[in-house]
Protein backbone atom coordinates (compact mmCIF):
# COMPACT_ATOMS: atom_id res chain seq x y z
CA UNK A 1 -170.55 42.59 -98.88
CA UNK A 2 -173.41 39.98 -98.45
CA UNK A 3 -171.62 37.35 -96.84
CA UNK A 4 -170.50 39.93 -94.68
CA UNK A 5 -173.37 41.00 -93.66
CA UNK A 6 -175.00 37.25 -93.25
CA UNK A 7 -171.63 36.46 -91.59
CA UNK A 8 -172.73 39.86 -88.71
CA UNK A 9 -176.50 38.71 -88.29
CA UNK A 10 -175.55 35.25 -87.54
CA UNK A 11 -173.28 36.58 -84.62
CA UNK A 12 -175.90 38.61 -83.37
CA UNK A 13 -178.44 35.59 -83.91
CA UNK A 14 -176.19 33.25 -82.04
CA UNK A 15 -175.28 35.92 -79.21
CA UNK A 16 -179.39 36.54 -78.43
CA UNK A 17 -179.58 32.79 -78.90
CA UNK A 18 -176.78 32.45 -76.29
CA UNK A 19 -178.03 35.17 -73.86
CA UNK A 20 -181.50 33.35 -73.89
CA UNK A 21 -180.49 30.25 -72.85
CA UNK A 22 -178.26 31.68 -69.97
CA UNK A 23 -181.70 33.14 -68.98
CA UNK A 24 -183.29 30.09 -69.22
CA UNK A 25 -181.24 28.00 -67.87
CA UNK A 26 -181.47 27.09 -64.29
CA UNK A 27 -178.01 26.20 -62.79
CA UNK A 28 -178.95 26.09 -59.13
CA UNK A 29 -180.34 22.60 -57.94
CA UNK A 30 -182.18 22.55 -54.51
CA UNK A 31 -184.32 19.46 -52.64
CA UNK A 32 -185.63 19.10 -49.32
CA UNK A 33 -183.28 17.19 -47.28
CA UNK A 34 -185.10 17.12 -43.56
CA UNK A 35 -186.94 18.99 -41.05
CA UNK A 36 -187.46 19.51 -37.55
CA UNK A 37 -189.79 21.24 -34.78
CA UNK A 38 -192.65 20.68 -36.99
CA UNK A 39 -191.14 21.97 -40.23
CA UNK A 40 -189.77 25.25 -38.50
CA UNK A 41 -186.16 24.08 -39.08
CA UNK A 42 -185.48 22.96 -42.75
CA UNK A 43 -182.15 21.78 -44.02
CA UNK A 44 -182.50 22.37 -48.54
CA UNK A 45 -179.86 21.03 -50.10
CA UNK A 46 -178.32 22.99 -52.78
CA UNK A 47 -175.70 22.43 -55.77
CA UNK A 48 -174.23 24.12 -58.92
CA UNK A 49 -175.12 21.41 -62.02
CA UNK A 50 -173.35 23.85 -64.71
CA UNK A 51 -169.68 22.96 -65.67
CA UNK A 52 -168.47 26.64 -65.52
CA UNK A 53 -169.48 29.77 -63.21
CA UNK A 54 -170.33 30.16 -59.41
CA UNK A 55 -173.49 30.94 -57.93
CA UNK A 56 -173.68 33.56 -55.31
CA UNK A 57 -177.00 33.05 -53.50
CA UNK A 58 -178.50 36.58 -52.98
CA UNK A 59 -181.32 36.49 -50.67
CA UNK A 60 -183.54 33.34 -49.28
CA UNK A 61 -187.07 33.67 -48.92
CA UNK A 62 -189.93 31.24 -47.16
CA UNK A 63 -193.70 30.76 -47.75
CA UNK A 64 -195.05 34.09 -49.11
CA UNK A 65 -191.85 36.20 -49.68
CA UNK A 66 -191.06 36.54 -45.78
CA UNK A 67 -187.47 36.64 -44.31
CA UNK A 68 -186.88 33.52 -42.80
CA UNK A 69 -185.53 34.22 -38.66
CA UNK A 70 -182.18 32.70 -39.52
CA UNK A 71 -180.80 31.15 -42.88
CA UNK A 72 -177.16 30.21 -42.82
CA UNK A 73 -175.33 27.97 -45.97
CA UNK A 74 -173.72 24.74 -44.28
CA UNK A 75 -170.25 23.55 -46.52
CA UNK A 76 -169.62 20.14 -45.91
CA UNK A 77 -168.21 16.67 -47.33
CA UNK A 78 -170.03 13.18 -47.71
CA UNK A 79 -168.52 11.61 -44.97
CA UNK A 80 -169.32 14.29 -42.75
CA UNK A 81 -172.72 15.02 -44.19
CA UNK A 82 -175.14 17.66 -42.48
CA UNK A 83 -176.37 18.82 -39.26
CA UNK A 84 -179.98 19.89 -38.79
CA UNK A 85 -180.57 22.49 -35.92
CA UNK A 86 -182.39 25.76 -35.10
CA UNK A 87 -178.97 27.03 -33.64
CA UNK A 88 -175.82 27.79 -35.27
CA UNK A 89 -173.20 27.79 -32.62
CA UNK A 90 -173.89 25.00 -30.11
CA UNK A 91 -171.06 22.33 -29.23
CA UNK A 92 -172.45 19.84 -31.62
CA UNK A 93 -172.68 22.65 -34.36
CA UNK A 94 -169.41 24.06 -33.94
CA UNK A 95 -167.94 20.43 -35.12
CA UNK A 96 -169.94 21.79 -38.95
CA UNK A 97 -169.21 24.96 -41.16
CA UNK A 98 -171.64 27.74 -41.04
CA UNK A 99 -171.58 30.50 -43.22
CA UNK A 100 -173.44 33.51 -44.58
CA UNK A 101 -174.54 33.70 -47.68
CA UNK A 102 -172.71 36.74 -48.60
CA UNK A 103 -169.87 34.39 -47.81
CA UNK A 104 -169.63 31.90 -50.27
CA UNK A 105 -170.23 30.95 -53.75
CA UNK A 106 -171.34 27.41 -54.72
CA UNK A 107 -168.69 25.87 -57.13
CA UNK A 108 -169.35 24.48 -60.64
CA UNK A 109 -170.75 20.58 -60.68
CA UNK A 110 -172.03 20.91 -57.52
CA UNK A 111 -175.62 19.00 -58.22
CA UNK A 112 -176.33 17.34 -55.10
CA UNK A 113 -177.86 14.31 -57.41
CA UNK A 114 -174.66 13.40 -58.85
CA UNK A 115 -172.76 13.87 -55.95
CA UNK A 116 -174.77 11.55 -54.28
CA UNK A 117 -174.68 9.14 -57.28
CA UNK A 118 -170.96 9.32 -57.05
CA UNK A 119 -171.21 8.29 -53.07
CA UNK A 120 -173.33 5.07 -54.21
CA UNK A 121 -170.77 3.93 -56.54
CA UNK A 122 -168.21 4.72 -53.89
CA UNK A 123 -166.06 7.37 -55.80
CA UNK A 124 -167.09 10.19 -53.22
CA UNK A 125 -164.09 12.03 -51.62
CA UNK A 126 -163.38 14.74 -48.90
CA UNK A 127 -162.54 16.77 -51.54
CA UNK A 128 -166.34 16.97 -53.01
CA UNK A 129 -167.83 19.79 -51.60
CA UNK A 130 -171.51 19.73 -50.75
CA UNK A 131 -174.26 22.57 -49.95
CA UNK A 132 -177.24 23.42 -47.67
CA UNK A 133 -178.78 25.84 -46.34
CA UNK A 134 -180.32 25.94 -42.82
CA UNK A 135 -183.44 27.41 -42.42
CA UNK A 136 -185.48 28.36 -39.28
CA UNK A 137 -188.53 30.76 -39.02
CA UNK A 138 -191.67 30.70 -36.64
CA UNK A 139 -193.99 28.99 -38.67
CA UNK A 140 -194.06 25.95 -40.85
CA UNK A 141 -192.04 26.21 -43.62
CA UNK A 142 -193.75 25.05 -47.16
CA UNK A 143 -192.02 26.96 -49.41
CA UNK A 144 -188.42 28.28 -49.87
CA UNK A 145 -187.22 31.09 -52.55
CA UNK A 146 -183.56 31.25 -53.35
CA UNK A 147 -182.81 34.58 -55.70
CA UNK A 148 -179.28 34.21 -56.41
CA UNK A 149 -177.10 35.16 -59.85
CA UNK A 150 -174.76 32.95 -62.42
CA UNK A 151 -172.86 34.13 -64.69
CA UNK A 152 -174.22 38.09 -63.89
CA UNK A 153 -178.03 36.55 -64.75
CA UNK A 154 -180.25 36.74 -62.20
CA UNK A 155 -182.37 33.72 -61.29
CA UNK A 156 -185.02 32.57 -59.28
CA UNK A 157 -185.60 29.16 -57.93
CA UNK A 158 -188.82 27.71 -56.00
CA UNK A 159 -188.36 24.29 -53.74
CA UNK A 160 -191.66 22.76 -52.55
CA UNK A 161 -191.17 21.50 -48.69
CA UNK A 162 -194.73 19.95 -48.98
CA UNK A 163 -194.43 15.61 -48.48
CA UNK A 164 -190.97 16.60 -46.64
């Protein structure tokens, strides 16, 4: 009966253990890629660094919890890269994917870092799929908030735009 009983708290113990560190950890990876029009137009590039689960980006936020004017997720490939533009569907911009955020799901190693280490060493491919989102609002943009869930955890991630 006792080892069954230490055998029962050390599930529980692990479990709590386990639930903590999915609350903890912080899948999403963002950095400031460029601007434009004074910092009214950001481009944030965004991955997933965890080996298993999607992220669905929820809502995107700028300076003090304001709705940026547009925010749209770009899907793209290394040799293709990004476009940075305060319109979505201009001739130049319709040669790039734009989506909504409700619209897609940022797949697992996904960490912009690594995917850029992998174009150094020359082992990048079309089939790498990179992230950003496009950003534009009517005032400088210092700060961007991405809420967005992994693994049915909700997270919360800050990116600085200041030295951009």
């Amino acid at each position: 009966m006792k080892k069954v009983l230490i055998g029962i708290v050390s599930i529980v113990v692990l479990f709590i253990g386990f639930l903590f560190f999915l609350k903890l950890y912080q899948p999403l990876v963002a950095y400031p890629s460029a601007s434009a029009n004074d910092k009214q137009v950001q481009l944030v590039s965004v991955g997933n660094k965890s080996p298993f689960g999607d992220i669905q980006i929820e809502e995107v936020l700028v300076n003090d919890q304001v709705v940026p004017s547009k925010v749209k997720i770009q899907e793209s490939y290394h040799p293709k890269g990004f476009i940075i533009s305060d319109h979505f569907n201009g001739e130049e911009e319709s040669k790039y994917i734009f989506k909504g955020l409700d619209s897609i799901t940022l797949k697992p190693k996904t960490d912009p870092q690594k995917q850029l280490d992998k174009v150094n060493a020359g082992a990048a491919t079309e089939d790498d799929t990179i992230y950003a989102l496009s950003l534009v609002h009517e005032q400088s943009i210092d700060r961007v908030i991405i809420k967005y869930h992994h693994l049915s955890m909700s997270h919360e991630l800050v990116v600085s735009m200041v030295g951009l």
